[in-house]
Protein backbone atom coordinates (compact mmCIF):
# COMPACT_ATOMS: atom_id res chain seq x y z
CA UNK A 1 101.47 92.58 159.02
CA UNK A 2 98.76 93.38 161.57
CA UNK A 3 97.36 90.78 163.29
CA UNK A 4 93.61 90.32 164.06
CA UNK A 5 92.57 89.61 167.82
CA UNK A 6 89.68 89.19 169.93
CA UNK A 7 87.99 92.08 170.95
CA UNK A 8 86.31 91.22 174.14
CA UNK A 9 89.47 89.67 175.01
CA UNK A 10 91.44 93.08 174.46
CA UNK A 11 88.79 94.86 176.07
CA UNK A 12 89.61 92.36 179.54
CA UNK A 13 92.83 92.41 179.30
CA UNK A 14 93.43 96.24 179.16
CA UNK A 15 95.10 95.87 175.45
CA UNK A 16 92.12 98.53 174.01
CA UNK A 17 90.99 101.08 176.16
CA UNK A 18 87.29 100.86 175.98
CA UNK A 19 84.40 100.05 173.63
CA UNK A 20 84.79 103.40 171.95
CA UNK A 21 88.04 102.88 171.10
CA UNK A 22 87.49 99.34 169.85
CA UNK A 23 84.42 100.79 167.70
CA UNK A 24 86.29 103.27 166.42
CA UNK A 25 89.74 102.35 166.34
CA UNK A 26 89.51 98.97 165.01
CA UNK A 27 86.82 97.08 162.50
CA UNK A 28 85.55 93.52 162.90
CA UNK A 29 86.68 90.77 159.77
CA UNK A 30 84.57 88.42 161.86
CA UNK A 31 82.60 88.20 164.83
CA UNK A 32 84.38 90.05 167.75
CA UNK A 33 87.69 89.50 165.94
CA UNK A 34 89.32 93.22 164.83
CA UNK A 35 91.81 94.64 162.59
CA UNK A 36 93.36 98.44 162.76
CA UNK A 37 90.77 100.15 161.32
CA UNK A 38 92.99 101.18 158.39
CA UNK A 39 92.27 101.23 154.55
CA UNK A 40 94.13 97.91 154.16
CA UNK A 41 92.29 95.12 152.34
CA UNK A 42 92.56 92.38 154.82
CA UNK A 43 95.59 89.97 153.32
CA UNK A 44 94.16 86.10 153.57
CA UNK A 45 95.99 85.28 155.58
CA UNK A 46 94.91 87.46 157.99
CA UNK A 47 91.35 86.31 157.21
CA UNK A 48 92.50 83.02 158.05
CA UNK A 49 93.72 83.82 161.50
CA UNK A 50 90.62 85.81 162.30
CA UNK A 51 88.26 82.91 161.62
CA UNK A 52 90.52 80.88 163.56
CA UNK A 53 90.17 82.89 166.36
CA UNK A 54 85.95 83.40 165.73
CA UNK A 55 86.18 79.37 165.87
CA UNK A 56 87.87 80.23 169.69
CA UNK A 57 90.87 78.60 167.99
CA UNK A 58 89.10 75.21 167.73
CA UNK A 59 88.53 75.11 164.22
CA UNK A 60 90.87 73.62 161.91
CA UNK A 61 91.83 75.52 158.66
CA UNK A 62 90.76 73.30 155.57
CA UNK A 63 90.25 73.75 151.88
CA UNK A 64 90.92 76.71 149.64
CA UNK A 65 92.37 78.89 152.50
CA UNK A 66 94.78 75.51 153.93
CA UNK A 67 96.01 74.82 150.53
CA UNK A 68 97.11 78.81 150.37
CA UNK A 69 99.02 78.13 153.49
CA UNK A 70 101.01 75.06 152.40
CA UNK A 71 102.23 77.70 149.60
CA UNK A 72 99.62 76.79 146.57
CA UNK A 73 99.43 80.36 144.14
CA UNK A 74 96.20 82.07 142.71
CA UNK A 75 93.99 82.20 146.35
CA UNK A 76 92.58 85.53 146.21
CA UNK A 77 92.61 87.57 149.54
CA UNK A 78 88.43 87.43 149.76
CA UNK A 79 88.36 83.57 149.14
CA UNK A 80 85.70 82.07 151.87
CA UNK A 81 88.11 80.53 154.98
CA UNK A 82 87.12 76.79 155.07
CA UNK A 83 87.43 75.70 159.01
CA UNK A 84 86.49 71.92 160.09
CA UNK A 85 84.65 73.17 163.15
CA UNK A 86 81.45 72.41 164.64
CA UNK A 87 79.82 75.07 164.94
CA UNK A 88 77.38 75.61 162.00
CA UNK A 89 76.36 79.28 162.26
CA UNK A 90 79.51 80.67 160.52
CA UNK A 91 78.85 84.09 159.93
CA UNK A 92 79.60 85.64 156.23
CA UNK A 93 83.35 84.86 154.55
CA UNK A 94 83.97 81.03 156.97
CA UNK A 95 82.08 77.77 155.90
CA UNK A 96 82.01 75.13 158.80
CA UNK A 97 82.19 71.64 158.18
CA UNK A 98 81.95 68.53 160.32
CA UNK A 99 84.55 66.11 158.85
CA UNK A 100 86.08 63.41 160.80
CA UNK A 101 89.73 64.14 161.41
CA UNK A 102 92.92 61.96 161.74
CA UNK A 103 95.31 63.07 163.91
CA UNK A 104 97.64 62.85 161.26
CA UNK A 105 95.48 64.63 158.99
CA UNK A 106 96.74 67.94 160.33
CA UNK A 107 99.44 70.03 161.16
CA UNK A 108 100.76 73.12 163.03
CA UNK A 109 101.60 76.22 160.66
CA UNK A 110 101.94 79.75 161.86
CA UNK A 111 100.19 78.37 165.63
CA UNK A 112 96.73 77.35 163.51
CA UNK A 113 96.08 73.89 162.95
CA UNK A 114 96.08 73.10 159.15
CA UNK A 115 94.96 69.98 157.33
CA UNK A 116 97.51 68.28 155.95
CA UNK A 117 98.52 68.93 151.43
CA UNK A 118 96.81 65.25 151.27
CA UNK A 119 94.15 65.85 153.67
CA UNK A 120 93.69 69.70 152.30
CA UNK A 121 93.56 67.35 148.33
CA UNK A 122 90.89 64.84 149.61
CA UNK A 123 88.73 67.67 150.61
CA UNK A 124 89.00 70.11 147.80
CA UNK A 125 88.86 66.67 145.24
CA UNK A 126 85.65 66.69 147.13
CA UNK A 127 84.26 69.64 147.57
CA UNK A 128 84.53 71.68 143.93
CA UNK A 129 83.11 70.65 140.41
CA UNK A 130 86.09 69.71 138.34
CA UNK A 131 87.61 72.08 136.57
CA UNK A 132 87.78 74.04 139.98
CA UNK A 133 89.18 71.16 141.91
CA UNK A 134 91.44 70.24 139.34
CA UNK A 135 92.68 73.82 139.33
CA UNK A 136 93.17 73.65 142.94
CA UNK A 137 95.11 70.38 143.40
CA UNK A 138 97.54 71.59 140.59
CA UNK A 139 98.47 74.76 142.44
CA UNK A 140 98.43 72.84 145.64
CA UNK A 141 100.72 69.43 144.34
CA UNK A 142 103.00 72.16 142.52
CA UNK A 143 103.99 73.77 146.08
CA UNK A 144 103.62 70.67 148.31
CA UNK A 145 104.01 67.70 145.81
CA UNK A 146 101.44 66.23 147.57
CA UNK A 147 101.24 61.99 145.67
CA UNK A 148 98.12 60.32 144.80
CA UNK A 149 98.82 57.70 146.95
CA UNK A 150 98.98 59.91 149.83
CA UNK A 151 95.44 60.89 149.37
CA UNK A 152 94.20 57.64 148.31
CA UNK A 153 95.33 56.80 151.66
CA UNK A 154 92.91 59.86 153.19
CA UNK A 155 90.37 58.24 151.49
CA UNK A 156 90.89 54.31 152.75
CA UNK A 157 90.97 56.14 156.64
CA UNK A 158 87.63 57.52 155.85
CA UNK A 159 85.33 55.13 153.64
CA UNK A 160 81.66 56.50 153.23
CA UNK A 161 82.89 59.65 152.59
CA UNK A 162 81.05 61.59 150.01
CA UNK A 163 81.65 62.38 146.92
CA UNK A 164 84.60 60.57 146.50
CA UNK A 165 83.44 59.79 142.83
CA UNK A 166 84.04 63.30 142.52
CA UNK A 167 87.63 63.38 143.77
CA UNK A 168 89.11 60.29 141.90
CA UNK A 169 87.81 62.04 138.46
CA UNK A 170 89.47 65.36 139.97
CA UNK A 171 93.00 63.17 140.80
CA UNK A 172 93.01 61.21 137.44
CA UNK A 173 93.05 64.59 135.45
CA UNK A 174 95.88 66.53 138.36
CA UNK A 175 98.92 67.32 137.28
CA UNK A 176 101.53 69.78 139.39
CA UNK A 177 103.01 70.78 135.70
CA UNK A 178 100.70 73.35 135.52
CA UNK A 179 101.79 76.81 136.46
CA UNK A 180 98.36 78.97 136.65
CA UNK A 181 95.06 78.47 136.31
CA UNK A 182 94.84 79.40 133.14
CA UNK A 183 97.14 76.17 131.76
CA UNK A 184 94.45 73.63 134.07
CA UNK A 185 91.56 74.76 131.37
CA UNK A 186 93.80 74.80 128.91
CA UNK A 187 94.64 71.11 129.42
CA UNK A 188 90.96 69.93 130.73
CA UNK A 189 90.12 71.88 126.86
CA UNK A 190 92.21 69.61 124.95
CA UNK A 191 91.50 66.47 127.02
CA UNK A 192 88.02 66.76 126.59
CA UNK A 193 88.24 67.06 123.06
CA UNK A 194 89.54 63.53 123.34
CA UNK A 195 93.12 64.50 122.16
CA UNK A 196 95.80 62.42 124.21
CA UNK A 197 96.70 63.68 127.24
CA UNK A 198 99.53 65.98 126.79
CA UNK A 199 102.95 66.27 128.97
CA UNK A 200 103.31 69.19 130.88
CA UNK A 201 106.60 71.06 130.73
CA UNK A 202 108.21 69.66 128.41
CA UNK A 203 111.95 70.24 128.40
CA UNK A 204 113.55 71.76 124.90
CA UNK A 205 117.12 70.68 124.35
CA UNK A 206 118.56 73.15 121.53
CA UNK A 207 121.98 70.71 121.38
CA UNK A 208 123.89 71.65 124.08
CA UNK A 209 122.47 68.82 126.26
CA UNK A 210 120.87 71.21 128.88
CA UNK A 211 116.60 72.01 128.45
CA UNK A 212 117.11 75.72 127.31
CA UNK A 213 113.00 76.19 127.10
CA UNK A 214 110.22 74.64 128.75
CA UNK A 215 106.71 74.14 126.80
CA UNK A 216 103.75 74.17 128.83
CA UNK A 217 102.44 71.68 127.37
CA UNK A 218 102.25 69.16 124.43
CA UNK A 219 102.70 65.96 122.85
CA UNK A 220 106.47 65.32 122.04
CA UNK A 221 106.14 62.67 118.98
CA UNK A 222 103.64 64.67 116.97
CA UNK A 223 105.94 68.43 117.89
CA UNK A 224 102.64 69.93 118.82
CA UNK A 225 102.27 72.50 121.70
CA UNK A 226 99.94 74.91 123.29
CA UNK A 227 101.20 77.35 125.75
CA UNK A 228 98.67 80.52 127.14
CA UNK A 229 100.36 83.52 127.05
CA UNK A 230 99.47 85.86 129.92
CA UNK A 231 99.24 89.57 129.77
CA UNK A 232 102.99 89.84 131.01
CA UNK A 233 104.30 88.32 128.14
CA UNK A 234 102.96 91.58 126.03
CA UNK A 235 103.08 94.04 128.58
CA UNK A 236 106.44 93.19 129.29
CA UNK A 237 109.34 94.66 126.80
CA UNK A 238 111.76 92.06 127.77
CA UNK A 239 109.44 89.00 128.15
CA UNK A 240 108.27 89.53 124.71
CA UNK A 241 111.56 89.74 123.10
CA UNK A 242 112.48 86.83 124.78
CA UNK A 243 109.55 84.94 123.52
CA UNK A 244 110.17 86.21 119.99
CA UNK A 245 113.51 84.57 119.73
CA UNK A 246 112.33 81.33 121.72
CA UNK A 247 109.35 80.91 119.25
CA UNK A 248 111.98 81.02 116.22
CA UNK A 249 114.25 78.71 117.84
CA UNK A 250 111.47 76.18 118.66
CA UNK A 251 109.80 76.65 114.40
CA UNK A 252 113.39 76.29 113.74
CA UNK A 253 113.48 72.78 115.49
CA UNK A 254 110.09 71.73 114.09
CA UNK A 255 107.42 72.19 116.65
CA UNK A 256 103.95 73.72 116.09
CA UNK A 257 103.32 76.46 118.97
CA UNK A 258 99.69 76.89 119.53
CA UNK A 259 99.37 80.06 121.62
CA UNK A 260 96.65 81.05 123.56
CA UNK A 261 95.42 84.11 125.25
CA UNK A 262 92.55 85.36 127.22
CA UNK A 263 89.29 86.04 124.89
CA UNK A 264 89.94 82.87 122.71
CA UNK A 265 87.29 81.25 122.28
CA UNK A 266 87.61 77.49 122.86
CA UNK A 267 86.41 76.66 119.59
CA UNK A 268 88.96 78.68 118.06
CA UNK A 269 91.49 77.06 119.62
CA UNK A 270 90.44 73.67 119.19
CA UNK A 271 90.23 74.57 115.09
CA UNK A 272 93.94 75.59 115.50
CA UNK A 273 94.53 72.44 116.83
CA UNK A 274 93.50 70.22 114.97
CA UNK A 275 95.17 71.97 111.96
CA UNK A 276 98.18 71.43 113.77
CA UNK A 277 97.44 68.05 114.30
CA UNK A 278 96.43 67.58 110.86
CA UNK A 279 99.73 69.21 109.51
CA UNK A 280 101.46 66.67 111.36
CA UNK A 281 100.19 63.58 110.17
CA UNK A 282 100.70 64.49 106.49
CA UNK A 283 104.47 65.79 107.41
CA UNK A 284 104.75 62.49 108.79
CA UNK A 285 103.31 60.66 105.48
CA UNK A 286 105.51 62.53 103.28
CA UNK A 287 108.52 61.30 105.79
CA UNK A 288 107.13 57.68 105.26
């Protein structure tokens, strides 16, 4: 992977020829910070790096672009680089902020300062409406396993801090179980239809005394599931055979699978659901 570096800084130091060459050779991601002038899409991280260096490396990665580099998944390569840094003029694709700082709020990872997975959890808690921040600290407590506590800890370092409101309804609803995106609105869907709160990943022993399948989620004493189905799980000849046999094996065991995909309409699902739900209680009548 390329890395990005400072232009004028080349330009001193001999490393690029002359102006020309920089102009032509290379194109700026930020403010006198250049890439190979190739028809790469800049990765994020090297987006991160570059506003790092715009920030004359005092700027310390936060937010979306932090949580990304403690390993969380779905970060998309033109997400805006969040950098606690005081400088307020960020130019297009960095958003400054002016947060107060522990030292051990942060850490060292690839040579850029980073805020810590609890740090990086307080901010986004704080930051994003719900469903987004909810979204985020899933992805970001499934690769860290960042705890509550941790971040409730953030929080007691830094009272006054706004929106806090904000984050605690973000933390009661986080859960690491989810696996994309698409399973945090799932969940927040059922929840605030006022069903229970269901477990996520929910281990399927077929009798052998070993979890064979894994539900995405569900609530274990009525058998009732919902799992979204992404567009591997079609496309894919050996995913869906797969899921063919593990949907007879779970029917065959007694749970109701609601599956989801992308276009359902939320009201459709719901109405699925609470036939499901229905079906249950009466199974459990007739078992009475």
């Amino acid at each position: 992977m390329e890395r990005p570096f400072v232009g004028s800084r080349a330009l001193a130091n001999g490393d690029v020829a002359n102006k020309y060459r920089l102009r032509n050779s290379y194109r700026a991601v930020f403010p006198d910070v250049y890439l190979p002038n190739d028809s790469t899409v800049p990765t994020l991280r090297q987006r991160t790096e570059a506003a790092w260096l715009w920030s004359g490396q005092q700027g310390i990665v936060s937010g979306v672009a932090a949580s990304a580099l403690h390993g969380a998944k779905w970060v998309h390569d033109d997400a805006a680089i969040d950098l606690n840094h005081a400088n307020p003029r960020a130019p297009r694709g960095i958003m400054t902020h002016r947060d107060a700082l522990s030292p051990e709020e942060r850490v060292l990872i690839a040579g850029m300062p980073v805020t810590t997975p609890a740090r990086t959890a307080f901010d986004l808690g704080r930051w994003l409406a719900r469903n987004d921040a909810v979204g985020r600290l899933d992805a970001l407590g499934r690769a860290s396993g960042f705890s509550q506590e941790e971040v409730l800890e953030v929080m007691r370092r830094h009272p006054g801090s706004r929106h806090v409101r904000r984050l605690n309804a973000a933390l009661a609803l986080h859960d690491p179980g989810a696996q994309s995106p698409q399973e945090t609105w799932l969940r927040l869907l059922v929840i605030d239809a006022k069903y229970p709160r269901p477990r996520t990943q929910i281990p399927i022993d077929c009798g052998d005394g070993y979890p064979r399948y894994f539900l995405d989620m569900g609530w274990e004493d009525a058998m009732i599931a919902v799992e979204y189905d992404g567009a591997h799980h079609r496309s894919d000849p050996e995913q869906a055979r797969h899921d063919i046999v593990r949907h007879e094996v779970l029917a065959e065991l007694g749970w109701i699978v609601i599956r989801v995909v992308a276009g359902m309409h939320r009201t459709e699902i719901l109405r699925r659901l609470d036939r499901a739900w229905s079906s249950s209680v009466r199974t459990e009548r007739r078992i009475a």
